[in-house]
N, C-alpha and C. Protein backbone atom coordinates (compact mmCIF):
# COMPACT_ATOMS: atom_id res chain seq x y z
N UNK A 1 0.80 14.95 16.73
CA UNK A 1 -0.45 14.32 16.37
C UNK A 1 -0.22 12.81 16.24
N UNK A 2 -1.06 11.95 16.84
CA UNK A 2 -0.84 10.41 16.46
C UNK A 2 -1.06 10.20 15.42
N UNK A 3 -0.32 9.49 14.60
CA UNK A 3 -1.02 8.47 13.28
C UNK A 3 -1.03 7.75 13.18
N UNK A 4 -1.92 6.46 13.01
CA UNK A 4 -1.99 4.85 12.76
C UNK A 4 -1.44 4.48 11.18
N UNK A 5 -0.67 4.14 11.15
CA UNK A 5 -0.12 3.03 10.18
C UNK A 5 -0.90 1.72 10.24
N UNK A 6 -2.00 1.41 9.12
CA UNK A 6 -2.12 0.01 9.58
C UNK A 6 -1.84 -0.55 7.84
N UNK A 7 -1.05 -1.66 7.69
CA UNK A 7 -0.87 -2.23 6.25
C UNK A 7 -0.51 -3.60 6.33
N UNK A 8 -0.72 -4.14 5.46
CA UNK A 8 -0.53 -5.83 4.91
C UNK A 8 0.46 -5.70 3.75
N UNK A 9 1.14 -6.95 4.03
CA UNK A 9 2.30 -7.25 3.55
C UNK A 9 2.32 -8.49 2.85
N UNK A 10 3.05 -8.88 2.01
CA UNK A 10 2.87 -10.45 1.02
C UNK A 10 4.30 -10.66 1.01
N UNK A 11 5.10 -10.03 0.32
CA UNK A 11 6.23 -10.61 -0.46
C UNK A 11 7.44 -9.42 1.20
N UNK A 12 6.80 -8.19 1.36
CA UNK A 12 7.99 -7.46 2.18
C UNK A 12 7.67 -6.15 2.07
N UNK A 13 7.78 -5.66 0.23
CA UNK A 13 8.05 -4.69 0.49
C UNK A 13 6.98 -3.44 0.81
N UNK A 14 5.81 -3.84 1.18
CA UNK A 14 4.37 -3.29 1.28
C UNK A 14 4.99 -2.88 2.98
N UNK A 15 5.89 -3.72 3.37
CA UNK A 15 5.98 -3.41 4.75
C UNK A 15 7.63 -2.57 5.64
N UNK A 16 8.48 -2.91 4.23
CA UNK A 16 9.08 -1.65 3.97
C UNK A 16 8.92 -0.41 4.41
N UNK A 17 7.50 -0.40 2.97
CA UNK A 17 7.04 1.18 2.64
C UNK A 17 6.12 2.08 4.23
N UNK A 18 5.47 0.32 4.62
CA UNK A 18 5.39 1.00 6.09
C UNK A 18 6.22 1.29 7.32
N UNK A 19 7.29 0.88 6.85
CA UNK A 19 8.50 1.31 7.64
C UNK A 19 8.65 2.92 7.89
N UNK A 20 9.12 2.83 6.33
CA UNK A 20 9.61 4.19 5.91
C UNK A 20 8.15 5.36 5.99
N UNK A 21 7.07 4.92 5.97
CA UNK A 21 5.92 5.86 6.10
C UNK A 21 6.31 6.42 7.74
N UNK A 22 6.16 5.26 8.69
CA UNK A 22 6.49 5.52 10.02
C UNK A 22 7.45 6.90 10.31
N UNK A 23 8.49 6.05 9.40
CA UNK A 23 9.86 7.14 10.00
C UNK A 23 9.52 8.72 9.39
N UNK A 24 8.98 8.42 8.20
CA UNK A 24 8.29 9.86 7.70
C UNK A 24 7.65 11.12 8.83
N UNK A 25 6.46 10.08 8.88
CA UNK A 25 5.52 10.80 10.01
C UNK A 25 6.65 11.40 11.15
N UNK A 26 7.26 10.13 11.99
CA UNK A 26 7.97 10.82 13.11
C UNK A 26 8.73 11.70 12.50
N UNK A 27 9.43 11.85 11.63
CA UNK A 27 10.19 13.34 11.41
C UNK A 27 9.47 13.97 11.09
N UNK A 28 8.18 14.32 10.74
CA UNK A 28 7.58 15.16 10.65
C UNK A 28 6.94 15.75 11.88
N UNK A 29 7.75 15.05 13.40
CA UNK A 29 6.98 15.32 14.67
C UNK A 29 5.68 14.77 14.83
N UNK A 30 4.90 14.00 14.41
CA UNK A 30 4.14 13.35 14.62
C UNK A 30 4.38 11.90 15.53
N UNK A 31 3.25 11.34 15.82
CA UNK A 31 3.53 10.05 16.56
C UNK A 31 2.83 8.81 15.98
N UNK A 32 3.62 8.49 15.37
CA UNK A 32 3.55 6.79 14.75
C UNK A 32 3.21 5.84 15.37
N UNK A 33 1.56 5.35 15.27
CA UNK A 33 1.80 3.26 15.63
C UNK A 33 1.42 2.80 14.25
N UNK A 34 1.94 1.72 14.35
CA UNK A 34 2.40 1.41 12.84
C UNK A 34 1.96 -0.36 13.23
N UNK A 35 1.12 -0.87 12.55
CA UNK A 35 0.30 -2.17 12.84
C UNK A 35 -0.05 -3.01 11.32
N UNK A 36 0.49 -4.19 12.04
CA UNK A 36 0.35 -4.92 10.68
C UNK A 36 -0.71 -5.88 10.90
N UNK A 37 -1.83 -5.71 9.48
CA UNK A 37 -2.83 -6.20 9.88
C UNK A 37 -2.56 -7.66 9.16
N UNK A 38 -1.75 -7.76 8.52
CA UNK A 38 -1.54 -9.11 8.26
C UNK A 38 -1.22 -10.54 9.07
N UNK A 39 -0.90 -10.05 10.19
CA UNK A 39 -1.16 -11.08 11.20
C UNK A 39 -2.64 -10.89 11.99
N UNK A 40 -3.48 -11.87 12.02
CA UNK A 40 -4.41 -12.32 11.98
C UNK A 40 -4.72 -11.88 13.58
N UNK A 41 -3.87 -11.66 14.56
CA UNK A 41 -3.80 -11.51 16.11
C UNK A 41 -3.73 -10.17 16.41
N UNK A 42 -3.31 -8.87 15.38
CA UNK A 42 -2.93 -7.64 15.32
C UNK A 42 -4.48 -7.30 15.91
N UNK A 43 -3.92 -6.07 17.11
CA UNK A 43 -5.12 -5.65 17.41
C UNK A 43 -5.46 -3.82 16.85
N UNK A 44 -6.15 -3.84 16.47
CA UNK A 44 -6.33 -2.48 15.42
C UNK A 44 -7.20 -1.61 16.41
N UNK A 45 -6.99 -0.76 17.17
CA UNK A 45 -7.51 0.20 17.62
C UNK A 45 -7.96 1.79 17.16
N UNK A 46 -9.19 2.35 16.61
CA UNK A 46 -9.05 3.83 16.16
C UNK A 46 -8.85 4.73 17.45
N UNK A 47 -8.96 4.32 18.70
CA UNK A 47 -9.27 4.97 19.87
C UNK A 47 -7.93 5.82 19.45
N UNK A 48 -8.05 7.35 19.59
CA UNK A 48 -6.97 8.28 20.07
C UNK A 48 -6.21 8.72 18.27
N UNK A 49 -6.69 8.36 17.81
CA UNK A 49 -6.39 8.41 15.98
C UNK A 49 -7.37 9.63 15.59
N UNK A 50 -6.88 10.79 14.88
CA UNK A 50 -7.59 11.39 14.36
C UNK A 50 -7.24 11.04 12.51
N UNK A 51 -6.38 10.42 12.34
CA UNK A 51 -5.34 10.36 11.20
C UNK A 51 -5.06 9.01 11.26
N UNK A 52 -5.31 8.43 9.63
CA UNK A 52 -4.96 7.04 9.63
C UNK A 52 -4.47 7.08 8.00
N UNK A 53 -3.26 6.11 8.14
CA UNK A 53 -2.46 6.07 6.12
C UNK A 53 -2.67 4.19 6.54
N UNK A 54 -3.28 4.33 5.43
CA UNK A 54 -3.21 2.76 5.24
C UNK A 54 -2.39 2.16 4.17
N UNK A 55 -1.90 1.20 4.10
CA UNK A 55 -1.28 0.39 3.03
C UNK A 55 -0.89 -0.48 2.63
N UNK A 56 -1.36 -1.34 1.44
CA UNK A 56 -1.47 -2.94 0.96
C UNK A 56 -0.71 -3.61 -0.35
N UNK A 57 -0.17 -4.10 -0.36
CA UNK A 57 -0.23 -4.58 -2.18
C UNK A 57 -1.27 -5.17 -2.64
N UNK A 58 -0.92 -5.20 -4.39
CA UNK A 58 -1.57 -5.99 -5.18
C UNK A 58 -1.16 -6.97 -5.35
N UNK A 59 -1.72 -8.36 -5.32
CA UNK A 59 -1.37 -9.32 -6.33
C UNK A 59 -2.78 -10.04 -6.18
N UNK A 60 -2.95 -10.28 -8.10
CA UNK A 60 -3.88 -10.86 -8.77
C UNK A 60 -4.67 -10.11 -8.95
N UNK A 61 -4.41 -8.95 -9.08
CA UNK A 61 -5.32 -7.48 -9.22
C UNK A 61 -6.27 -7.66 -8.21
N UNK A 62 -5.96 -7.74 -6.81
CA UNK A 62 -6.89 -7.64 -5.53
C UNK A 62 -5.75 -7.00 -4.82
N UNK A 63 -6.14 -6.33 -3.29
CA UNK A 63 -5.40 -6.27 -2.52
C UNK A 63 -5.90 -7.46 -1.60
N UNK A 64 -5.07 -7.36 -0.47
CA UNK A 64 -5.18 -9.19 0.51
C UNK A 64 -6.39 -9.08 1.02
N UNK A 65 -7.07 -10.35 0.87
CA UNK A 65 -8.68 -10.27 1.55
C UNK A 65 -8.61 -9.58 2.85
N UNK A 66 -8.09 -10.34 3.58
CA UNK A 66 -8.49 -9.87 5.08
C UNK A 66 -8.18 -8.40 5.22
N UNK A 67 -7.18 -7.51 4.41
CA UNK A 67 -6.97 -6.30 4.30
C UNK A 67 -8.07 -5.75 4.06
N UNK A 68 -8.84 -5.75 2.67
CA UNK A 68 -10.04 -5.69 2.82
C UNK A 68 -11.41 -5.61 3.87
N UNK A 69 -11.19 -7.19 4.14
CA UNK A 69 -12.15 -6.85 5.21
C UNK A 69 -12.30 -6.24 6.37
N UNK A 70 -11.13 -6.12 6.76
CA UNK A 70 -10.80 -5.36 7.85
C UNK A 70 -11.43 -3.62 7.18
N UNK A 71 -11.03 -3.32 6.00
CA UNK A 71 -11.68 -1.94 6.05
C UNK A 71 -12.97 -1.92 5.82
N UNK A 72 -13.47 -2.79 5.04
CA UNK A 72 -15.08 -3.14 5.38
C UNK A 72 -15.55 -3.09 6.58
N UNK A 73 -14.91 -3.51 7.83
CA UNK A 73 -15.21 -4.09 8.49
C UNK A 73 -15.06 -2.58 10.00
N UNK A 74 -14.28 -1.65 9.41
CA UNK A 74 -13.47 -0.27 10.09
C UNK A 74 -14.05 0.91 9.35
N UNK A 75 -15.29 0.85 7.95
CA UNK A 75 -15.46 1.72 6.97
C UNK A 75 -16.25 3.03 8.26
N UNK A 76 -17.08 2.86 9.52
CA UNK A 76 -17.15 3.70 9.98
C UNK A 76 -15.88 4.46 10.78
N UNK A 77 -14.92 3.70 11.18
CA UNK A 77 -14.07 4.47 12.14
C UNK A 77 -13.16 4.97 11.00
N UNK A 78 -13.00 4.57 9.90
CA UNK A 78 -12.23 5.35 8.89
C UNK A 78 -13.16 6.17 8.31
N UNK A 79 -14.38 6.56 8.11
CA UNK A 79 -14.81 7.76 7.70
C UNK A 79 -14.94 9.15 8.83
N UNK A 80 -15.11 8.23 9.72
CA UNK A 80 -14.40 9.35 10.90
C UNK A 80 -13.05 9.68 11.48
N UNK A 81 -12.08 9.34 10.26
CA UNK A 81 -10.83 10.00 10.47
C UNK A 81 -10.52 10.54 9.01
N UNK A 82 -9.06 11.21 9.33
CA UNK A 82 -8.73 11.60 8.00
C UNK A 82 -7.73 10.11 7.87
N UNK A 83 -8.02 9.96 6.54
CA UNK A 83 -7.70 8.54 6.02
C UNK A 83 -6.64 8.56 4.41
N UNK A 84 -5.54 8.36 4.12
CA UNK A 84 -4.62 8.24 3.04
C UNK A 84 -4.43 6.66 3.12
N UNK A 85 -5.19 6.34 1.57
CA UNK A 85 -4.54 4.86 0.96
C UNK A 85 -3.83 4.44 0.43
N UNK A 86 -2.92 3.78 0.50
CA UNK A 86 -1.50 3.66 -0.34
C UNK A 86 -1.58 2.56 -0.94
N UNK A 87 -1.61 2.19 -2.71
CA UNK A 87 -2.09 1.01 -3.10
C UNK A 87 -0.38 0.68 -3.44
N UNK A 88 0.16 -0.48 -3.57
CA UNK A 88 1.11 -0.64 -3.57
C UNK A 88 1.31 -1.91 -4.62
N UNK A 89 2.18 -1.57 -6.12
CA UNK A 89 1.60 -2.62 -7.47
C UNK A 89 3.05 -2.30 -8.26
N UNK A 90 3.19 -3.40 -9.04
CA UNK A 90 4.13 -3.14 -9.86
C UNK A 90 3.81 -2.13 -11.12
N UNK A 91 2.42 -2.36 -11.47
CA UNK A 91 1.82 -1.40 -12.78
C UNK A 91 2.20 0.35 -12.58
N UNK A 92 2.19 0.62 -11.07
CA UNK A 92 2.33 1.73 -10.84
C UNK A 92 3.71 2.21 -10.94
N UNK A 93 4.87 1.13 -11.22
CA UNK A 93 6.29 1.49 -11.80
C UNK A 93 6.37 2.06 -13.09
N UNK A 94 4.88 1.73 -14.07
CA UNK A 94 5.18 1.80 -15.66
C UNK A 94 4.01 2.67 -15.80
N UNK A 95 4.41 3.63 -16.84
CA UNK A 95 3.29 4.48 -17.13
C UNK A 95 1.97 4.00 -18.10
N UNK A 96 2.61 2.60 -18.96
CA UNK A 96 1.83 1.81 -19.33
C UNK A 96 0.72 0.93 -18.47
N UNK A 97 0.65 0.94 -17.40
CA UNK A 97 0.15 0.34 -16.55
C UNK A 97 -0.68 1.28 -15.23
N UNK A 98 0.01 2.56 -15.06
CA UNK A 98 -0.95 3.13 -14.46
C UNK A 98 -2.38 2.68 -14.14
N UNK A 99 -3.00 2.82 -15.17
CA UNK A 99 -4.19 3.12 -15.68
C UNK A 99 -5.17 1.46 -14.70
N UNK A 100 -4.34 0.88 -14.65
CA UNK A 100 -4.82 -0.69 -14.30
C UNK A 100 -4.54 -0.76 -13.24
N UNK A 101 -3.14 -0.20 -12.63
CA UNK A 101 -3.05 0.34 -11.18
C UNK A 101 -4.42 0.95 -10.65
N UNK A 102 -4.85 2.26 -11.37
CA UNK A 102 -6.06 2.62 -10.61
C UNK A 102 -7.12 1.89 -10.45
N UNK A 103 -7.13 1.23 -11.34
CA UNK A 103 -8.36 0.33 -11.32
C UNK A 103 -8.62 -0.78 -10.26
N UNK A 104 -7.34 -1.46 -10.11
CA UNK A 104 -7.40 -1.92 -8.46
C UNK A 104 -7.69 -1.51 -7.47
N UNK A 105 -7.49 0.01 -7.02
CA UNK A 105 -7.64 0.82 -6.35
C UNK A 105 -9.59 1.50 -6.13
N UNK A 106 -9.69 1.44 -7.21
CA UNK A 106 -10.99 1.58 -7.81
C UNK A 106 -11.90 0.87 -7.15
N UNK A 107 -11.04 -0.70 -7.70
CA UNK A 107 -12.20 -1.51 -7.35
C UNK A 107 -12.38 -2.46 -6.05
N UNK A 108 -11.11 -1.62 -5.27
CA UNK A 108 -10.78 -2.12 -3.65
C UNK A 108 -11.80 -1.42 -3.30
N UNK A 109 -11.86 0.05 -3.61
CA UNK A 109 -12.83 0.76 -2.83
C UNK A 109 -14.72 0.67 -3.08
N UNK A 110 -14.52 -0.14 -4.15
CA UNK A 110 -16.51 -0.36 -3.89
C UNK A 110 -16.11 -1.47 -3.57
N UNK A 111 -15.60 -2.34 -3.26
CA UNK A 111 -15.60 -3.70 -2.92
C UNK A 111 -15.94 -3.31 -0.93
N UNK A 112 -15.08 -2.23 -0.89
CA UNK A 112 -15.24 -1.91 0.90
C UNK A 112 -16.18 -0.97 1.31
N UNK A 113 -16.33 -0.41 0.42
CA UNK A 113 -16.71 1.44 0.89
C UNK A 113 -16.03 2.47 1.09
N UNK A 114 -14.54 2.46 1.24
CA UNK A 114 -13.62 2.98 1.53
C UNK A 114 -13.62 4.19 0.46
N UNK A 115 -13.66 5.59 1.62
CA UNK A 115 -13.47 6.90 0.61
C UNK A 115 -12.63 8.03 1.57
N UNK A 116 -11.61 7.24 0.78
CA UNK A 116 -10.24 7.99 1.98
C UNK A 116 -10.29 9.48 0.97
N UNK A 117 -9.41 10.17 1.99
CA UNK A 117 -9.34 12.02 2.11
C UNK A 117 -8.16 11.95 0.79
N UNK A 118 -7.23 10.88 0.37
CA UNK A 118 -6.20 11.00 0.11
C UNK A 118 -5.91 9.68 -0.84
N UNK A 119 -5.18 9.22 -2.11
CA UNK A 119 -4.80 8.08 -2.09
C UNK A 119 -3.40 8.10 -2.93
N UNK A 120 -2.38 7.10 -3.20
CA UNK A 120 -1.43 7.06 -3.55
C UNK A 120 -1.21 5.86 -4.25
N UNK A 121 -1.04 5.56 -5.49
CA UNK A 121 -0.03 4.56 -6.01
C UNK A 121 1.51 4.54 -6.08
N UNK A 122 1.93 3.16 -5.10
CA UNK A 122 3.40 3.30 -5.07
C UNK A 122 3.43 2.02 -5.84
N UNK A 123 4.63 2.26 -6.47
CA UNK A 123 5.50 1.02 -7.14
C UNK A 123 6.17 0.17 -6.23
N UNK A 124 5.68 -1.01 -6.34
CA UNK A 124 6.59 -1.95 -5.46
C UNK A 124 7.76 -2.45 -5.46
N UNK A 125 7.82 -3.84 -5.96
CA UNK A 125 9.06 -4.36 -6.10
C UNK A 125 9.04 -5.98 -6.94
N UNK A 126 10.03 -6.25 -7.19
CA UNK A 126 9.94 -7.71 -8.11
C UNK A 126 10.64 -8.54 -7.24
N UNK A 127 10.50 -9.62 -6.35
CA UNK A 127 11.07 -10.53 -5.60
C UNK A 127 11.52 -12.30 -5.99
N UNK A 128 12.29 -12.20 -6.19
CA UNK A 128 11.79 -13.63 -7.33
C UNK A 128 12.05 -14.95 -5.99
N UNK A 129 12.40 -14.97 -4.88
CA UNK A 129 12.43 -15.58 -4.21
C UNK A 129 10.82 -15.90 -3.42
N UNK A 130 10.15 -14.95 -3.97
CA UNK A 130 8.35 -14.83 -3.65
C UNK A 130 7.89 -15.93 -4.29
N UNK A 131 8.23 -16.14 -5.65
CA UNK A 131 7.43 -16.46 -6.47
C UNK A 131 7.36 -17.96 -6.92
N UNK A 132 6.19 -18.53 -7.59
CA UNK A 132 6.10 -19.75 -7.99
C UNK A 132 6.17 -19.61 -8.88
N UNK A 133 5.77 -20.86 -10.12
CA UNK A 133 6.41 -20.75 -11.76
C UNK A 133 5.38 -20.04 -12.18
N UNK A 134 3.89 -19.96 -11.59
CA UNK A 134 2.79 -19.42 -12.17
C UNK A 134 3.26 -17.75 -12.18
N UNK A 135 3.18 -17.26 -11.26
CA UNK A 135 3.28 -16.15 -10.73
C UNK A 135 4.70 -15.15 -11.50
N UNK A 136 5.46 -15.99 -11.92
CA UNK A 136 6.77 -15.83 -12.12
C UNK A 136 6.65 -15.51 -13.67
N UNK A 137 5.90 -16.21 -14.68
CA UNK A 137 5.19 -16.39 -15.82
C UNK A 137 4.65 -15.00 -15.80
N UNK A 138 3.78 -14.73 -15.24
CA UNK A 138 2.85 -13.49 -15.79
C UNK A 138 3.56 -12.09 -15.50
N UNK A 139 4.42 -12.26 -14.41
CA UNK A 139 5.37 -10.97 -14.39
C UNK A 139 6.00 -10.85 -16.05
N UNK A 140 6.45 -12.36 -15.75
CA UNK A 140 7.43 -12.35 -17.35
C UNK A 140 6.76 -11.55 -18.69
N UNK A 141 5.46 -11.96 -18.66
CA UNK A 141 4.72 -12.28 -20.16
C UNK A 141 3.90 -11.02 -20.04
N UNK A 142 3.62 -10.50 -19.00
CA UNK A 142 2.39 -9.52 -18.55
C UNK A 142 2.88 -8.41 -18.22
N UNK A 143 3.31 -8.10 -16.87
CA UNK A 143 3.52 -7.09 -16.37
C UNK A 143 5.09 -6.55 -16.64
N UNK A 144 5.92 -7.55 -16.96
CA UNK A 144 7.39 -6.76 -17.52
C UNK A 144 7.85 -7.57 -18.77
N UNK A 145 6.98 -7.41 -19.29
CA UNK A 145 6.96 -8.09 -20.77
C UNK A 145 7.63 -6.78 -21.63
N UNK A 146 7.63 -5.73 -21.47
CA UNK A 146 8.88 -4.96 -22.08
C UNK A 146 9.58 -3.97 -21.56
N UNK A 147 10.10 -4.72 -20.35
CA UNK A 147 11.41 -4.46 -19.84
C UNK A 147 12.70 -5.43 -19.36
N UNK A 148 13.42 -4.85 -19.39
CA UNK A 148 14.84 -5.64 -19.21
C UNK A 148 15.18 -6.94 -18.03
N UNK A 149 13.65 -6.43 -16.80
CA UNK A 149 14.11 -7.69 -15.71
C UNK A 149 13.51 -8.64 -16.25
N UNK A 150 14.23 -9.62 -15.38
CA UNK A 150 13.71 -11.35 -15.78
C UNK A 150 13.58 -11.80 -13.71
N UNK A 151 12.32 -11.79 -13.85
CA UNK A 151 11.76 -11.91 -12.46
C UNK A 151 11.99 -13.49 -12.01
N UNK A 152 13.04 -14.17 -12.88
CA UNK A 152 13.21 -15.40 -12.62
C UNK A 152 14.15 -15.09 -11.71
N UNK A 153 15.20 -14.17 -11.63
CA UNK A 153 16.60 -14.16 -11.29
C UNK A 153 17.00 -12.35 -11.02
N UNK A 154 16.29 -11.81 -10.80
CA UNK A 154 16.26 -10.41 -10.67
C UNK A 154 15.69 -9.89 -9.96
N UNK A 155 16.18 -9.43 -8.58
CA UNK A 155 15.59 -9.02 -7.56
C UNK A 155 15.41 -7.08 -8.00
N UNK A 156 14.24 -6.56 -8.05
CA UNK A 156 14.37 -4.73 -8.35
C UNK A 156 13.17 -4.59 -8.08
N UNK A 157 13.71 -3.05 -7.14
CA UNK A 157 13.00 -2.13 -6.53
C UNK A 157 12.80 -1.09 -7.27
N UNK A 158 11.08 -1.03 -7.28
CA UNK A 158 10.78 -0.01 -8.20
C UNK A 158 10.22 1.42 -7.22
N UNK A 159 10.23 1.09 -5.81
CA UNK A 159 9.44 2.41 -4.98
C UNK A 159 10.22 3.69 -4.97
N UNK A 160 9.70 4.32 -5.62
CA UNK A 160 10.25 5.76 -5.63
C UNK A 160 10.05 6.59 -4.02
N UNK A 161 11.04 6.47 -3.13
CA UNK A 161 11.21 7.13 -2.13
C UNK A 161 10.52 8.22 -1.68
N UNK A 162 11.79 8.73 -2.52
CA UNK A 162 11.21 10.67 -2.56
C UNK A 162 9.64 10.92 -2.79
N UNK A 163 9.20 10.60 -3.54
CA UNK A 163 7.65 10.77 -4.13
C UNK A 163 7.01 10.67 -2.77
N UNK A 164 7.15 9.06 -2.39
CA UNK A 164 6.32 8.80 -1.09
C UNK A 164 6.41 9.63 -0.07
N UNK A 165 7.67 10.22 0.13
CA UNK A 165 7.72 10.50 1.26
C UNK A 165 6.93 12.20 0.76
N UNK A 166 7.12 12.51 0.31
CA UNK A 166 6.69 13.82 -0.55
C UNK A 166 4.27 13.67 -0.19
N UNK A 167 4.14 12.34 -0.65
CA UNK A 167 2.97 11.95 -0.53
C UNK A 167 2.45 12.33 0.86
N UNK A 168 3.19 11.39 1.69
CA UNK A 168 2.87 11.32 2.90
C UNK A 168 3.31 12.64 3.64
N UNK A 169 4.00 13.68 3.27
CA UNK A 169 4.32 14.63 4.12
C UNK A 169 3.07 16.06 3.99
N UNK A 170 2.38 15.90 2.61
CA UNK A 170 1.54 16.71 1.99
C UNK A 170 0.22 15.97 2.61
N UNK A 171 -0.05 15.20 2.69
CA UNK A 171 -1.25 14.31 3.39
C UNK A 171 -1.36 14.97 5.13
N UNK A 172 0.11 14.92 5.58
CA UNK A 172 -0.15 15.12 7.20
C UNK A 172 0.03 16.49 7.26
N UNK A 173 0.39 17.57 5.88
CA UNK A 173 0.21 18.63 6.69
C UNK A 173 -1.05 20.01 5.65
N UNK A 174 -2.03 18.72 5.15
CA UNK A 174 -3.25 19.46 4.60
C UNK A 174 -4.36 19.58 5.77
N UNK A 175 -5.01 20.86 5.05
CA UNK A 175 -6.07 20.91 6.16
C UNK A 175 -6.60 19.87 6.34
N UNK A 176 -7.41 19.67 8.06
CA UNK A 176 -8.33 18.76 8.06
C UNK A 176 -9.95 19.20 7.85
């Protein structure tokens, strides 16, 4: 079965996870195109897609505009497929944060229309080579304000593998 991968990327690891989604699918015998809509030139085709996993990060409690608009902009050819969203956030590392995780997710989807078959919060990652002093600040004070990294100088991966791949393997082999 084909599946479209289409996801946006900021810091990397949003595009990682679409790595590893890819390699998922193909071992699962499926057939992977895997498209990054974050370059502005990416051409996004549903033709020949019955099955589409999408996936974005957060930052600033949005996912990336043009990610967005693009599903605004695809909300019919994605209601005519089967569709899995993968929101991709640091909140979703902490169980304290869940809850605000969804809410991004939440509020991606009335912002688009988007009412995928499926959705997923993955934990991302802390990059400190990403970041400016602003940005670097609110990880500190906000989002890992009680835990041990210091996102000044601490590169950590919070994506739980197994889970995802567990996500994505239960997604491609539920009814349609």
């Amino acid at each position: 079965m084909p599946v479209l991968i289409l996801f946006a990327s900021i810091e990397g690891q949003t595009r990682k996870i679409a790595q590893f989604i890819e390699e998922t699918v193909r071992s699962a015998g499926h057939d992977p195109t895997i498209v990054d809509v974050s370059d502005k030139m990416a051409d996004v085709t549903f033709d020949g897609f019955d099955t589409v996993i999408l996936a974005a990060p957060v930052h600033e409690r949005r996912h990336p505009p043009n990610f967005e608009v693009l599903l605004t902009a695809s909300r019919a050819d994605l209601e005519a497929r089967r569709t899995l969203m993968i929101s991709v956030s640091l909140g979703a590392a902490f169980p304290k944060l869940m809850g605000e995780a969804q809410e991004y997710m939440d509020e991606m989807k009335m912002r688009t229309g988007l009412k995928p078959n499926a959705e997923a919060l993955v934990a991302g990652a802390v990059r400190p080579s990403s970041y400016g002093y602003y940005e670097t600040e609110v990880l500190r004070h906000a989002i890992l304000r009680h835990q041990t990294i210091d996102p000044r100088t601490q590169e950590c991966e919070f994506t739980d593998w197994d889970a995802l791949g567990r996500v994505v393997t239960r997604f491609l082999s539920a009814d349609k």
